[in-house]
Structures are given as C-alpha cells and as structure tokens.
N, C-alpha and C. Protein backbone atom coordinates (compact mmCIF):
# COMPACT_ATOMS: atom_id res chain seq x y z
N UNK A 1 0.85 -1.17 0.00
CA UNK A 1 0.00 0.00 0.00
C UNK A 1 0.90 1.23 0.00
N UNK A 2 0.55 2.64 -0.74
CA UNK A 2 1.59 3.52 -1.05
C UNK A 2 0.95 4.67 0.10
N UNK A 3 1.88 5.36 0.94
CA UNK A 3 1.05 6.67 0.95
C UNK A 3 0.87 7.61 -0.10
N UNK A 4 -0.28 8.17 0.20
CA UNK A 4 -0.48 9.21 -0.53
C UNK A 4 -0.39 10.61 0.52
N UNK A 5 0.42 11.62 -0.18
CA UNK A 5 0.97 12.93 0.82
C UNK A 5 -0.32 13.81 0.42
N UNK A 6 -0.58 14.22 1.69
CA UNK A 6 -1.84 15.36 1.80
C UNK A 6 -1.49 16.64 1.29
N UNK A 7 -2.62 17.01 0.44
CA UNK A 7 -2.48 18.28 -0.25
C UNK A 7 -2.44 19.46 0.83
N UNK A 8 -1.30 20.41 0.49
CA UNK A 8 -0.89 21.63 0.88
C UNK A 8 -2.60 22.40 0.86
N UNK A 9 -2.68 23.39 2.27
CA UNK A 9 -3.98 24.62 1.51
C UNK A 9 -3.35 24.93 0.72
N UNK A 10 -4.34 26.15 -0.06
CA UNK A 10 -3.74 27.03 -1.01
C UNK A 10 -3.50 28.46 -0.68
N UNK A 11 -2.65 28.50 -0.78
CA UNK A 11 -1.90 30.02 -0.34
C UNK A 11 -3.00 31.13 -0.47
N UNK A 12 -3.19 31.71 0.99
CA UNK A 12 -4.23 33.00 0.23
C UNK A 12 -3.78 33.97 -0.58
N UNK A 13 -2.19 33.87 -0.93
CA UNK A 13 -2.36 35.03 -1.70
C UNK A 13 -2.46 34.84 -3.28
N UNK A 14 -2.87 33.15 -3.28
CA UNK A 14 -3.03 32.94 -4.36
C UNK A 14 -4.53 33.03 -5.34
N UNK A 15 -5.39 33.30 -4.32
CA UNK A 15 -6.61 33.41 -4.95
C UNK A 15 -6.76 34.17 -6.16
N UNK A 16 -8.40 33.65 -7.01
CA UNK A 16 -8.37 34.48 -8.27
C UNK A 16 -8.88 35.52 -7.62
N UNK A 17 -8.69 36.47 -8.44
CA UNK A 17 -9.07 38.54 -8.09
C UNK A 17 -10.56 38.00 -8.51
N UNK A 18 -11.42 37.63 -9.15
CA UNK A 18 -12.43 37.32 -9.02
C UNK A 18 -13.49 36.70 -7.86
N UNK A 19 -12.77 36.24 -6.91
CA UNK A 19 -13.57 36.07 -6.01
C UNK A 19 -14.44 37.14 -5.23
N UNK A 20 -13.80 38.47 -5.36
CA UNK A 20 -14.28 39.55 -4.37
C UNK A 20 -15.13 40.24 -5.74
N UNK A 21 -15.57 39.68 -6.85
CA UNK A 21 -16.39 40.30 -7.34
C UNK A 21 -17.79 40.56 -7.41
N UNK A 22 -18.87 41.38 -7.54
CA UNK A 22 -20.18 40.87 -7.28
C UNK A 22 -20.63 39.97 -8.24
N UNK A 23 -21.84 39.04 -8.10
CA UNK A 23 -21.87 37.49 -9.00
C UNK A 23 -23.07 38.46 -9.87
N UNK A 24 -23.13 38.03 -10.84
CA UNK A 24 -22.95 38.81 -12.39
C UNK A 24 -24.21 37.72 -12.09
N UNK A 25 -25.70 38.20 -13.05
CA UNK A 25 -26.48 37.46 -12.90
C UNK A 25 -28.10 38.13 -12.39
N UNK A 26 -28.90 37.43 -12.10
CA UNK A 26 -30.25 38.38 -11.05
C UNK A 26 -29.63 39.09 -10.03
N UNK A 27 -30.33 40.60 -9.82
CA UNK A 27 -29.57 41.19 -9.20
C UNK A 27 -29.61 40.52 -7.37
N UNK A 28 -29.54 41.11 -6.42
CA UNK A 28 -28.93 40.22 -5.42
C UNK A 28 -30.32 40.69 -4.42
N UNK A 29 -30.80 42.37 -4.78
CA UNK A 29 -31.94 42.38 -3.79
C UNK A 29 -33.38 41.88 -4.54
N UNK A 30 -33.47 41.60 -6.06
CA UNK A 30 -34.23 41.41 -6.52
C UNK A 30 -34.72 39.86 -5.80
N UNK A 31 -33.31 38.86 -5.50
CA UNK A 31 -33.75 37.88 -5.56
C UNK A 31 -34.22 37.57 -3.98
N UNK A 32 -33.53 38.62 -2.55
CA UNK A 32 -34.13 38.53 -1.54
C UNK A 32 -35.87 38.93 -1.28
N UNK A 33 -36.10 39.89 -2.41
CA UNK A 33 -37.13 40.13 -2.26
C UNK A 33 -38.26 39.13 -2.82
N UNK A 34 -37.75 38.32 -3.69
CA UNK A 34 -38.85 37.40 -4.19
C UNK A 34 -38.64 36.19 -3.02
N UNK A 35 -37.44 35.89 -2.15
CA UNK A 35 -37.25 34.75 -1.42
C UNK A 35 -37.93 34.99 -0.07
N UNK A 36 -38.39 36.19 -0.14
CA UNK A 36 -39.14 36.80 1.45
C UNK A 36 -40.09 36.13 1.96
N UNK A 37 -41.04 36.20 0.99
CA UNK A 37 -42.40 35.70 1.29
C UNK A 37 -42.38 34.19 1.79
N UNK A 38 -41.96 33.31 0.69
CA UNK A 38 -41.81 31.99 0.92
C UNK A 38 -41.43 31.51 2.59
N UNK A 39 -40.09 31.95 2.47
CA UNK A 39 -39.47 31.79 3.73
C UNK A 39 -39.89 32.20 5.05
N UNK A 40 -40.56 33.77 4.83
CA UNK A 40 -41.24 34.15 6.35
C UNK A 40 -42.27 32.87 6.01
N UNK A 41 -43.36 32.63 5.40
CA UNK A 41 -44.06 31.71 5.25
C UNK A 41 -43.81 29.98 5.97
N UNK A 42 -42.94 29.88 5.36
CA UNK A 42 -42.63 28.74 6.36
C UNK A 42 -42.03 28.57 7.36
N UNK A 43 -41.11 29.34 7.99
CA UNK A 43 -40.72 30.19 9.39
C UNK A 43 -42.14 30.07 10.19
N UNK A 44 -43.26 30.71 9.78
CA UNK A 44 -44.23 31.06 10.55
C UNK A 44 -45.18 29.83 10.79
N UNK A 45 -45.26 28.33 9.38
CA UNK A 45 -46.02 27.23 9.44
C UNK A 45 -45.14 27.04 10.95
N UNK A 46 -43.41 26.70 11.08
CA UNK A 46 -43.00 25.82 11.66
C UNK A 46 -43.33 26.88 13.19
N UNK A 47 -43.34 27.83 13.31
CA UNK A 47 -43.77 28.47 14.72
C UNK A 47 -45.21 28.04 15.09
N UNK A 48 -46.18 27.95 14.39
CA UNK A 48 -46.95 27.62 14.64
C UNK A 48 -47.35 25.96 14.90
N UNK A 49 -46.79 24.95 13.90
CA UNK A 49 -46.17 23.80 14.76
C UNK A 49 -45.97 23.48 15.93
N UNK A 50 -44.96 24.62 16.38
CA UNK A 50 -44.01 24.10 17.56
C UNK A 50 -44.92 24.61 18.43
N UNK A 51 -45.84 25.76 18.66
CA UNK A 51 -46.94 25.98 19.37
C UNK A 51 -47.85 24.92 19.39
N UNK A 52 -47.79 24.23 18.82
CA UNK A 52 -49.33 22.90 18.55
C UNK A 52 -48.49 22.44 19.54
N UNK A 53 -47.10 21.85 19.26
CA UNK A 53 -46.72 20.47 20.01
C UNK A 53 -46.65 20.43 21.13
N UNK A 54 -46.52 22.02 21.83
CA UNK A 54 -46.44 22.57 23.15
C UNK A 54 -47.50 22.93 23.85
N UNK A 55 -48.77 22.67 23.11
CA UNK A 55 -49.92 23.03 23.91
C UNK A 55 -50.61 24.32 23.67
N UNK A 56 -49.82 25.36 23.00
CA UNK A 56 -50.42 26.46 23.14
C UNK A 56 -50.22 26.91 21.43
N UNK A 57 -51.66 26.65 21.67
CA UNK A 57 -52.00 27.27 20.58
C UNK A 57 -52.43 28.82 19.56
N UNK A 58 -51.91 29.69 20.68
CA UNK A 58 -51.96 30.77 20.14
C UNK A 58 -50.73 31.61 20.93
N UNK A 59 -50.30 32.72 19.95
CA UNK A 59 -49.14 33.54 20.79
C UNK A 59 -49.90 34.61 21.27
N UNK A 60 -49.35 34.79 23.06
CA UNK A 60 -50.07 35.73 23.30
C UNK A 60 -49.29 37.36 23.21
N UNK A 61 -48.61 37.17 22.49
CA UNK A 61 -47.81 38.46 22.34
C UNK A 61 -48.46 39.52 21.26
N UNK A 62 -49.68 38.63 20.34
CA UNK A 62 -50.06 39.66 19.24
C UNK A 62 -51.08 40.32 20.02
C-alpha cells in the first residue's frame, strides 16, 4: 500500500481577483425580495407547529 501525501492549503495570496467580485447574474436584492415571502411563510407554518406540540395554541404576544 503507497502513501499518498496530503495536499498543501492554497496560499491566500493565491486566490483568483475574481472572487471579491459581485456574482454577475439576477440582481442580489431582486432575488431577496422574491425569497421573502416563501421563507417568512414557512418560518411562521413551523412556529406555529411548535406551538401545537407545546400546547399552546396561540401567541399571546399579538
């Protein structure tokens, strides 16, 4: 059986200059704003869940 020698990291100063660029594509608030809804949405199924499993079924904070 041979070893095999573990790869070196890679030097940070070797990175491409492209990494610190912005990603080229849908813009970045366009796409938080379409991901809002969904997500508070199911954020709020699973709060309300975890209220079922605990007995209390309503928050009394609203």
């Amino acid at each position: 059986m041979k070893a095999v020698p573990a790869k070196a990291p890679p030097d940070p100063g070797t990175r491409a200059s492209g990494a610190a660029q912005p990603v080229a594509g849908p813009d970045l608030e366009e796409l938080a704003r379409r991901l809002l809804e969904p997500v508070s949405r199911l954020l709020r199924a699973d709060m309300r869940r975890g209220r079922e499993r605990a007995g209390r079924l309503y928050d009394g904070r609203r």
